[in-house]
Protein backbone atom coordinates (compact mmCIF):
# COMPACT_ATOMS: atom_id res chain seq x y z
CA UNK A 1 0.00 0.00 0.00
CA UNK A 2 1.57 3.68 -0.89
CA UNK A 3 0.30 6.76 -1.87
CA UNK A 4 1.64 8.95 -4.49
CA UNK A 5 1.07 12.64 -5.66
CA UNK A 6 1.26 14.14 -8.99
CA UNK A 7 0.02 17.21 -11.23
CA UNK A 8 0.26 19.72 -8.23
CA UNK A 9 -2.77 22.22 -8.81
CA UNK A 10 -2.81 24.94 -7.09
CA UNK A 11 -6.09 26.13 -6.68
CA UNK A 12 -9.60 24.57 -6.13
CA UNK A 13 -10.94 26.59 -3.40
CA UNK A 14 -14.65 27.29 -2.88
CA UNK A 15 -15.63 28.99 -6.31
CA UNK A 16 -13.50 27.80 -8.77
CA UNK A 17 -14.22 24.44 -10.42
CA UNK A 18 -11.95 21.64 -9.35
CA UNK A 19 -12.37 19.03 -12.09
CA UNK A 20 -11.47 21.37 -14.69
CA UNK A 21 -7.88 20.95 -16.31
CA UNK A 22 -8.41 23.56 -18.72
CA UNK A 23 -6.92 27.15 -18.97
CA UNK A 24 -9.37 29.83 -19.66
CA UNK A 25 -9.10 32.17 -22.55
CA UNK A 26 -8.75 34.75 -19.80
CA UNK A 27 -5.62 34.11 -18.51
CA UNK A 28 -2.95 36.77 -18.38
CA UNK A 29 -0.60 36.43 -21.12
CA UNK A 30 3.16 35.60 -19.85
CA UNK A 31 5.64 38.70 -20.54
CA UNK A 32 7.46 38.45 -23.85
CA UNK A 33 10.04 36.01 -23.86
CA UNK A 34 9.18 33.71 -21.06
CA UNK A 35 7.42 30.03 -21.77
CA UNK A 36 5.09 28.78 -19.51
CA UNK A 37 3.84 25.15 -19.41
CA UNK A 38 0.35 24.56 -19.50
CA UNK A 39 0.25 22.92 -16.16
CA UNK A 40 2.27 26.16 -15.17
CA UNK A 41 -0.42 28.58 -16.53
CA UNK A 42 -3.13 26.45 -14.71
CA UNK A 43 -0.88 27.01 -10.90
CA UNK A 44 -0.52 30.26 -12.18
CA UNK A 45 -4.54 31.42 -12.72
CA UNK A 46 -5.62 29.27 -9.65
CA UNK A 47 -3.78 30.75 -7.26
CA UNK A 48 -6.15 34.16 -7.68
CA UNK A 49 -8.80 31.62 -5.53
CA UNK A 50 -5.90 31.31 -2.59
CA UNK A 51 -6.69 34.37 -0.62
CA UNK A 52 -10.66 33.41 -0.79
CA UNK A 53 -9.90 29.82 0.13
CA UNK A 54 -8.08 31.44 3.08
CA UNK A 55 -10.18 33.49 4.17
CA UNK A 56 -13.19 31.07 4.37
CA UNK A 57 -11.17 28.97 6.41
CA UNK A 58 -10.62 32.52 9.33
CA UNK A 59 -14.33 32.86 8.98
CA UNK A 60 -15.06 28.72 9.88
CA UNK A 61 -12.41 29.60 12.59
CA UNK A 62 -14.33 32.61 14.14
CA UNK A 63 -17.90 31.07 13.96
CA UNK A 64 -16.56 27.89 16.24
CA UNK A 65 -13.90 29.12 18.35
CA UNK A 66 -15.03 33.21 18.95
CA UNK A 67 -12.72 35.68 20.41
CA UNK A 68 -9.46 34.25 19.26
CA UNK A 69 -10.12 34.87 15.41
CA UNK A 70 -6.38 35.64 15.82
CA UNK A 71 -5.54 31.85 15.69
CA UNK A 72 -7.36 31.47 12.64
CA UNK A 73 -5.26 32.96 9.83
CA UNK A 74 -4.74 30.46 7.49
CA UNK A 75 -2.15 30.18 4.75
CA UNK A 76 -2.55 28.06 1.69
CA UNK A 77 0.57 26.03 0.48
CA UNK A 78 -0.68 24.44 -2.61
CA UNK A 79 -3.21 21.68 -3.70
CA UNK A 80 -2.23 18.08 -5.35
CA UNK A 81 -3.45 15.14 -6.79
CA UNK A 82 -2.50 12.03 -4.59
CA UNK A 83 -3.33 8.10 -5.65
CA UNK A 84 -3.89 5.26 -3.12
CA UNK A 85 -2.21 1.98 -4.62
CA UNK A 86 -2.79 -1.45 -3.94
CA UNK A 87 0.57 -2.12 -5.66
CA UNK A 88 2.35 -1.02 -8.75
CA UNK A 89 -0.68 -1.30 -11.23
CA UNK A 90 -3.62 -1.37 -9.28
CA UNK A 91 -4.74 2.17 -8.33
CA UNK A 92 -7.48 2.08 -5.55
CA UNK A 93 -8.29 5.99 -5.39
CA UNK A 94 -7.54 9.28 -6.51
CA UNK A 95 -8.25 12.19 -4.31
CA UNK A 96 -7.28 15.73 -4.39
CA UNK A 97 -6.05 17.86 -1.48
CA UNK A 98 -5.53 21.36 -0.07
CA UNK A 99 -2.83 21.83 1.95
CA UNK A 100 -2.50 24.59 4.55
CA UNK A 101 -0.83 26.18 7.57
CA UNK A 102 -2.14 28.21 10.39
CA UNK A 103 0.23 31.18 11.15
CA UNK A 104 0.22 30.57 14.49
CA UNK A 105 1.69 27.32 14.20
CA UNK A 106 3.77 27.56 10.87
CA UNK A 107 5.33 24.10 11.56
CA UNK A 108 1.91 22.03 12.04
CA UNK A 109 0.53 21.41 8.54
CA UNK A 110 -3.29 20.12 7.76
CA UNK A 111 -4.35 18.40 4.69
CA UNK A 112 -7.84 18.48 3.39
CA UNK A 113 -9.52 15.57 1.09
CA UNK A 114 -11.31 18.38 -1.47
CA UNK A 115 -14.96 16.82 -1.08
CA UNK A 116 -16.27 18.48 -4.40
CA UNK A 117 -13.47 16.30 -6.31
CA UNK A 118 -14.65 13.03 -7.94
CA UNK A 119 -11.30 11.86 -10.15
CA UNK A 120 -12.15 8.61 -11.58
CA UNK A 121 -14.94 7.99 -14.18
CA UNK A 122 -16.43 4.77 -12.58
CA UNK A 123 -16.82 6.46 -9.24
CA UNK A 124 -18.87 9.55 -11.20
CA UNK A 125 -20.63 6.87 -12.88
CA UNK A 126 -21.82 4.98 -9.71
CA UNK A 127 -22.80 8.07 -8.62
CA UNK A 128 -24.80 9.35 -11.48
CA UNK A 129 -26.44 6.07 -12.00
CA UNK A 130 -27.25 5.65 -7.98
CA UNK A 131 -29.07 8.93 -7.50
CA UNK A 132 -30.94 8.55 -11.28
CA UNK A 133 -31.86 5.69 -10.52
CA UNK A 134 -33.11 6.62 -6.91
CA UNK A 135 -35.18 9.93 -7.89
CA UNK A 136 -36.72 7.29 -10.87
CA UNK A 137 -38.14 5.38 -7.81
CA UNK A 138 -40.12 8.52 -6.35
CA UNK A 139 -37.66 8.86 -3.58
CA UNK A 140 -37.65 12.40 -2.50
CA UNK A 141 -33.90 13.49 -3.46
CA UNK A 142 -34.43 16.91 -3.39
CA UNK A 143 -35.68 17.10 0.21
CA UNK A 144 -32.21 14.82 1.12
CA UNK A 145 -30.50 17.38 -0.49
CA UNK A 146 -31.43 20.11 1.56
CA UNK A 147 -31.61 18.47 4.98
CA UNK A 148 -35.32 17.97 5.24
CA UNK A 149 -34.85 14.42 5.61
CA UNK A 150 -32.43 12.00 5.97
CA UNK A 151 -30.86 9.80 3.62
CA UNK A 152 -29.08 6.27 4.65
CA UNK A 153 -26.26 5.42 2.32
CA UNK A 154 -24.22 2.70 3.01
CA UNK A 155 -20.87 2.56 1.35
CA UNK A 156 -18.29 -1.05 1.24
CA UNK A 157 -14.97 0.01 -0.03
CA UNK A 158 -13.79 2.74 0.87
CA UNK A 159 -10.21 3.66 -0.55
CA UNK A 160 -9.52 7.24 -0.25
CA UNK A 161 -12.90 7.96 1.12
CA UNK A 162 -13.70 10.50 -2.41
CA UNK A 163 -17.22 8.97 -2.90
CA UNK A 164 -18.42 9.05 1.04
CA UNK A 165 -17.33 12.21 1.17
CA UNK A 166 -18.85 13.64 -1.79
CA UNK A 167 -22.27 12.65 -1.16
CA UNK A 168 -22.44 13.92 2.45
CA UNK A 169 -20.88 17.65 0.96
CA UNK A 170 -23.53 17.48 -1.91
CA UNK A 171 -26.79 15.51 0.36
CA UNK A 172 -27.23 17.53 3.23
CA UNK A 173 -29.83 15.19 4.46
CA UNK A 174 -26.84 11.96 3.94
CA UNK A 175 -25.71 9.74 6.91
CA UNK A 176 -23.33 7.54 5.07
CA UNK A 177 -21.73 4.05 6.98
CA UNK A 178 -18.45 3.61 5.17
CA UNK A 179 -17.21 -0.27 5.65
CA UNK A 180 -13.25 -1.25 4.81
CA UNK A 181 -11.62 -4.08 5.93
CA UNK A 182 -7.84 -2.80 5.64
CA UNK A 183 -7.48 -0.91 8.66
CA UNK A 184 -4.35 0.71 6.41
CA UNK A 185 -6.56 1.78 3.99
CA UNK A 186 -8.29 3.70 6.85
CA UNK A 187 -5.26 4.81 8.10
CA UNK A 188 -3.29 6.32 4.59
CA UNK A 189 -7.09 7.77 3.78
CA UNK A 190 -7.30 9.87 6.95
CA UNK A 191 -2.69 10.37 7.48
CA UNK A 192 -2.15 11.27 3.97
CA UNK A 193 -5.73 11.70 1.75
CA UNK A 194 -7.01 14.18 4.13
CA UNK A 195 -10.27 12.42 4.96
CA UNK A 196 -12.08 13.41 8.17
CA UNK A 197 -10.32 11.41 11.27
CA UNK A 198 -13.17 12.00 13.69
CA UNK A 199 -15.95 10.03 11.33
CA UNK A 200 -13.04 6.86 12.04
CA UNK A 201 -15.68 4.63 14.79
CA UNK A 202 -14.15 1.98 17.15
CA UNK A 203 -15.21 -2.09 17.30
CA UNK A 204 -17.92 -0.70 19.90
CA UNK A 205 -19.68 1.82 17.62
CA UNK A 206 -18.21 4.77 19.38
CA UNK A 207 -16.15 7.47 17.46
CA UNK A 208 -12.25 6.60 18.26
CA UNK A 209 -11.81 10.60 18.58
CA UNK A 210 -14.92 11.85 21.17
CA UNK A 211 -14.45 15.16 20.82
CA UNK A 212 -12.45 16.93 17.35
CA UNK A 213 -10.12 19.66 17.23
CA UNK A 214 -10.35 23.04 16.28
CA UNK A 215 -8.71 22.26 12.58
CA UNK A 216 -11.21 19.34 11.96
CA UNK A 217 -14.33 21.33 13.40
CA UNK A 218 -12.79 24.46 10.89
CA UNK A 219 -12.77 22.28 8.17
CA UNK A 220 -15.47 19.72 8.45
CA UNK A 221 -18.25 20.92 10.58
CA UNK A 222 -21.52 20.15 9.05
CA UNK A 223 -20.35 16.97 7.15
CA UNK A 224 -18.35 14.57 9.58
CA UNK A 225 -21.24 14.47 12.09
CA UNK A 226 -22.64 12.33 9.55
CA UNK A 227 -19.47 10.27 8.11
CA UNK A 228 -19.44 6.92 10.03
CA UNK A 229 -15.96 4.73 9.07
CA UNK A 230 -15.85 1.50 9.97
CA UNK A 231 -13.35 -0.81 10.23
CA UNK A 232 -15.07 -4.47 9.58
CA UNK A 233 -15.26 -6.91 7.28
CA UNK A 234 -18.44 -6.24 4.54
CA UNK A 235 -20.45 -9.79 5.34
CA UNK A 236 -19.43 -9.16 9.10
CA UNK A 237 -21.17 -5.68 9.21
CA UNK A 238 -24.07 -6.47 7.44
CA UNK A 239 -25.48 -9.46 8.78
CA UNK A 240 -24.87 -8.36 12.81
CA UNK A 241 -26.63 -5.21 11.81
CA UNK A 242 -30.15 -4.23 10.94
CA UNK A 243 -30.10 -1.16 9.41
CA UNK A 244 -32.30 -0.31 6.65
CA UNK A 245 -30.75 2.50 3.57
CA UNK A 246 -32.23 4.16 0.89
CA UNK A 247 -28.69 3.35 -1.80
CA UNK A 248 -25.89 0.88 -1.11
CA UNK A 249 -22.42 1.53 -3.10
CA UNK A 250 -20.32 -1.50 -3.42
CA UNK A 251 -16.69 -1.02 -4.76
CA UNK A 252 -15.17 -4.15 -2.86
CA UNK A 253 -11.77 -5.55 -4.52
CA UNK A 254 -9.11 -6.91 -2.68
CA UNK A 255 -5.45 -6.21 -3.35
CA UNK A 256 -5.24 -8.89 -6.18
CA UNK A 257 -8.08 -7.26 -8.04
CA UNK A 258 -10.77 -10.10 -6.98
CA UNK A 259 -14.36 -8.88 -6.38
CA UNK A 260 -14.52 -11.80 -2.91
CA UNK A 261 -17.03 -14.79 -3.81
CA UNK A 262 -18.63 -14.04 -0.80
CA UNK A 263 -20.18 -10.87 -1.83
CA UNK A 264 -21.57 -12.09 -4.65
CA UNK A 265 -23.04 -15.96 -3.85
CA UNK A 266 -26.40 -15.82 -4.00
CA UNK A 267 -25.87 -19.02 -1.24
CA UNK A 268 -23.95 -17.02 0.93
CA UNK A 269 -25.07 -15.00 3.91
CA UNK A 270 -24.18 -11.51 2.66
CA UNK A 271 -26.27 -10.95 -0.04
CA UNK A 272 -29.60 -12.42 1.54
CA UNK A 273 -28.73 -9.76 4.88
CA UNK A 274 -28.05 -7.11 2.48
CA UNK A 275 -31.71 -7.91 0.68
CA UNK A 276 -32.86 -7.13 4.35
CA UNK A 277 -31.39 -3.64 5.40
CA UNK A 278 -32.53 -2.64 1.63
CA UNK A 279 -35.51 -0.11 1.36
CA UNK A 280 -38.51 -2.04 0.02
CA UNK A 281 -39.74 0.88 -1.81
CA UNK A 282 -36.76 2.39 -3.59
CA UNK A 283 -33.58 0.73 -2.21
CA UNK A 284 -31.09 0.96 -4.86
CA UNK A 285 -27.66 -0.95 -4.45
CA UNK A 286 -24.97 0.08 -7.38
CA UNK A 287 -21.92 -2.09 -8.24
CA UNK A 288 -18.71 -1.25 -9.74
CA UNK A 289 -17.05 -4.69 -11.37
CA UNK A 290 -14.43 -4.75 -13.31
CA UNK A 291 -15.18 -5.79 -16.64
CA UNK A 292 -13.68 -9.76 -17.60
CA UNK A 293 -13.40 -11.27 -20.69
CA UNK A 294 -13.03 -14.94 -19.47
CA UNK A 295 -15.38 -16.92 -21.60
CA UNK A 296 -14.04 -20.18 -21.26
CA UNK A 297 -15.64 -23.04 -19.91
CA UNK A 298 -19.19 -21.79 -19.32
CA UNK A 299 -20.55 -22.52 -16.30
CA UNK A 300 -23.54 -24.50 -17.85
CA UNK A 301 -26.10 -23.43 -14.89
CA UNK A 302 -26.11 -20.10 -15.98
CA UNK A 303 -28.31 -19.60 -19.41
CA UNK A 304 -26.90 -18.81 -22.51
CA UNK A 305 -28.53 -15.21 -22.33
CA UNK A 306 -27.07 -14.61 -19.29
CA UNK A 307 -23.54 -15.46 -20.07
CA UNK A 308 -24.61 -13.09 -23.29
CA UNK A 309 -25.89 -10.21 -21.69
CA UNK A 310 -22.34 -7.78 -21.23
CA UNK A 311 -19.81 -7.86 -23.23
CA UNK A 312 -17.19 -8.08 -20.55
CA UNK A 313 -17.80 -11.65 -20.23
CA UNK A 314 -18.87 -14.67 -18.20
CA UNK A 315 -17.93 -13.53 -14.33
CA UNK A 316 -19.31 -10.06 -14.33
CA UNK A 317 -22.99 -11.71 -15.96
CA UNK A 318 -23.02 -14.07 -13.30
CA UNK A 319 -22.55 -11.47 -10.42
CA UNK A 320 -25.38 -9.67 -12.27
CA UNK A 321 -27.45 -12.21 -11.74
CA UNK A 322 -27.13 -13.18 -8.17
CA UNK A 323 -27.85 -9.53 -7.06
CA UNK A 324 -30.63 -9.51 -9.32
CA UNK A 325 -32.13 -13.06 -8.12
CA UNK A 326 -31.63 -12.05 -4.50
CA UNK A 327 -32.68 -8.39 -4.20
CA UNK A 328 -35.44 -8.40 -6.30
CA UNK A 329 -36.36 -11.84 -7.77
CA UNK A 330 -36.49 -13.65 -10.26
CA UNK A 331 -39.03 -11.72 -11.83
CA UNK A 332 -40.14 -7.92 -12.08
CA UNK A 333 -43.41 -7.81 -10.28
CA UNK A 334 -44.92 -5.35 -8.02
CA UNK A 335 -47.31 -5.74 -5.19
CA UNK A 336 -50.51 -5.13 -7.58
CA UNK A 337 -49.42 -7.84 -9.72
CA UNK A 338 -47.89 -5.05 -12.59
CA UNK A 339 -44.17 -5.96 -13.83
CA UNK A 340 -41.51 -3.09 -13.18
CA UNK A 341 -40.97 -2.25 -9.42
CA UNK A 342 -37.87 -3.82 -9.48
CA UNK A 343 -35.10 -3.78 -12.02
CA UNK A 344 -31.18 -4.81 -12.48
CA UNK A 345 -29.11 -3.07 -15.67
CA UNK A 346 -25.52 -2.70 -16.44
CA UNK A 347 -23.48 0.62 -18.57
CA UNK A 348 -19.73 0.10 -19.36
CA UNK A 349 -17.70 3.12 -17.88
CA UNK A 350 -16.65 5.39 -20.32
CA UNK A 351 -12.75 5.48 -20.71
CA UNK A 352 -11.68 2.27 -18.36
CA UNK A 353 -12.82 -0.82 -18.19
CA UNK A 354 -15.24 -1.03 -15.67
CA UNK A 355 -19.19 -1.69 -15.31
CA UNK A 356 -21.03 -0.23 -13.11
CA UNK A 357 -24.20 -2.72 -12.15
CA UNK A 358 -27.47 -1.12 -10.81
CA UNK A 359 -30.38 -2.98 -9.04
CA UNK A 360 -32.98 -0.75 -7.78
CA UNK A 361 -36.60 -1.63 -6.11
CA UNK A 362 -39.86 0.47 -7.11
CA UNK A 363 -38.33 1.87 -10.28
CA UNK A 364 -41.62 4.36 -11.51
CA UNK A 365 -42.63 3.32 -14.90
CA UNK A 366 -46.51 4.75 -15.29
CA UNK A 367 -47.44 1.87 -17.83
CA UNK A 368 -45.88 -1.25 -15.47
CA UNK A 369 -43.91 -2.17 -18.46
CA UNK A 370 -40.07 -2.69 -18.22
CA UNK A 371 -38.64 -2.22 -21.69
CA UNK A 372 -34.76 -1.13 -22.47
CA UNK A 373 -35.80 2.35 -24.37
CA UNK A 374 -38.59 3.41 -21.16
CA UNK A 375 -35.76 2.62 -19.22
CA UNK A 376 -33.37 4.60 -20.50
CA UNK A 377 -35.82 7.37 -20.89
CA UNK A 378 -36.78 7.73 -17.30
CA UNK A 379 -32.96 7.48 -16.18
CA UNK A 380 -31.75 10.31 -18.48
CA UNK A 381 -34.88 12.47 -17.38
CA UNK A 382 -34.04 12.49 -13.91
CA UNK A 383 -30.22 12.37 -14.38
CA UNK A 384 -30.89 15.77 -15.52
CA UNK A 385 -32.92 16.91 -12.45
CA UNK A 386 -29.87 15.10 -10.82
CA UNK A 387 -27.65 16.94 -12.05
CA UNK A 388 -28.96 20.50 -11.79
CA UNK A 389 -30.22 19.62 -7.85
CA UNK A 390 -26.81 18.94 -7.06
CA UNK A 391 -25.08 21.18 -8.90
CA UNK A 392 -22.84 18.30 -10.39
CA UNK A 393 -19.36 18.86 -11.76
CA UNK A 394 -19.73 16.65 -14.48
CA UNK A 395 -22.55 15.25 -16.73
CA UNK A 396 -24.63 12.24 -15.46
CA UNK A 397 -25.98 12.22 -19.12
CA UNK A 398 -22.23 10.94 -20.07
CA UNK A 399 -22.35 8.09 -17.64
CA UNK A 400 -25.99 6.73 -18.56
CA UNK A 401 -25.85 6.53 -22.58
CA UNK A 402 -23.58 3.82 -22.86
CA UNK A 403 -23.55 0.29 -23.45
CA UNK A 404 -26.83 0.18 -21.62
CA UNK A 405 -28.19 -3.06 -21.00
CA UNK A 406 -31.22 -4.40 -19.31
CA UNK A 407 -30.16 -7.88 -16.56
């Protein structure tokens, strides 16, 4: 396990938009005779956002610790791009980070996971596909959004914490359960990705720091109250606990790249628990599997049309199928007899080679009918609600119209 940085940034604060790699046409042209790299130009305009950045961090400072606003001048040292490895090719997360310095203490230096980031295309895809396909099953999204209720997201696999920490920043409403077995995943995701140490819990369900400090209260008041990190395995926590959530993420591999058997057999415990603590309205669980192409020796169990049905091959259609079978049955039906409260599709991921699997409950189609085009239709139609609602950085429309295929 190591973490790397690369293509420092420096910018990104509140305003600005922190996906974008691009130089505006409006930035100052370099005096005659000097070259400037186009990374170089980008450091160059971002830094403008510094001083703002800096001074929303003295105002957080005044509004929790009053009367010594003095302590609370901060000083911005630069942002980067850091990646959590597994190894030498596997690459687990990609988070970006602020670094700063209060001028108080010029020696003590605090990192900050930038929550508005989302680096790698299959995490924006789980998300756009998780919360289209959630408003598509009449859950209330917008009142999550702004606090007016609450919604239970459960999240195994959590890396660099990017995706946790996103929705929380973006749902107001969000009280997210983050599982990960590698307690030095935990570790490198709070020590060196800046992710919030006080949402780390303890084997008795108790946060492991009971009260934060100032620079954690300055910097995530508002969202860590509701980040819960466990440290457990994924079958472990679900079956011993009965919670029920509204959308279940699921980006599980180990550090040999294998999505574990055990979350996936529909004969194993996990999956039939997981059924359980899944809304029976609109519970929505979204998969990201890495895309095989392993087509040897069919498993002759599974039909022909579902060792058909992705392109990526025999293992991911089977996985498919079990969360399909087991969360919502063998068949779409609905209480009044009507097919289409429950559905299970797959999209490929545009640029890697990834698939992210969705299997929602109560998907709203007014005529009962479950076709591939009414599908489609109702996803990209709320993707865009979606996507203005939470003012997303990207385009959920990019993530949806791809490879789209029915289980």
């Amino acid at each position: 396990m190591k973490v790397t940085g690369f293509t420092h940034l420096n910018g990104g604060g509140p305003n600005p938009n922190p996906n974008s790699m691009e130089t505006p046409s409006s930035t100052p042209s370099p005096r005659k005779g000097t070259a400037l790299s186009r990374s170089s130009l980008t450091r160059l305009l971002d830094r403008v956002y510094w001083p703002e950045t800096e001074k929303w961090l003295q105002q957080r400072y005044a509004e929790i610790d009053p009367g010594y606003e003095h302590n609370g001048h901060f000083r911005i040292l630069g942002y980067q791009w850091r990646v959590l490895r597994f190894n030498d090719n596997t690459r687990q997360s990609t988070v970006k980070i602020m670094a700063a310095y209060r001028k108080t203490e010029p020696g003590s230096i605090c990192i900050m996971q930038q929550a508005q980031c989302l680096a790698i295309p299959y995490v924006k895809s789980m998300v756009s596909l998780g919360l289209s396909t959630i408003a598509s099953c009449n859950y209330d999204l917008m009142a999550a959004v702004h606090g007016k209720k609450r919604m239970h997201i459960l999240c195994i696999g959590h890396g660099g914490g990017s995706l946790p920490l996103f929705l929380a920043n973006k749902i107001q409403g969000a009280v997210i359960h983050t599982v990960e077995i590698d307690p030095i995943v935990i570790a490198a995701s709070v020590q060196a990705m800046g992710f919030p140490a006080v949402s780390v819990m303890t084997p008795s369900g108790k946060r492991a720091l009971s009260k934060p400090d100032i620079i954690n209260e300055v910097m995530w008041k508002g969202i860590h109250e509701r980040l819960y990190l466990y440290e457990s395995d994924a079958e472990k926590f679900v079956v011993e606990n009965n919670n029920l959530y509204d959308i279940i993420f699921i980006d599980a591999y180990d550090g040999d790249d294998i999505f574990p058997n055990k979350l996936w057999d529909p004969h194993c415990p996990f999956l039939k628990s997981l059924s359980d603590q899944l809304h029976p309205k609109h519970g929505t669980v979204v998969l990201n599997l890495h895309a095989d192409t392993d087509i040897s020796n069919p498993n002759e169990s599974i039909s022909y049309f579902y060792q058909r049905i992705l392109p990526v091959g025999k293992y991911v259609s089977r996985v498919c199928k079990a969360y399909k079978d087991v969360l919502i049955g063998n068949k779409q039906t609905c209480s009044n007899g009507k097919a289409g409260s429950g559905i299970g599709f797959a999209i490929s991921v545009p640029w890697v080679c990834n698939t992210s699997l969705v299997v929602c409950r109560g998907f709203g189609l007014s005529s009962g009918l479950v076709n591939r085009d009414m599908v489609m239709n109702t996803l990209i139609s709320n993707s865009v609600k979606v996507e203005h609602m939470l003012d997303l950085p990207f385009s959920c429309l990019h993530y949806i119209k791809r490879d789209f295929t029915l289980v």
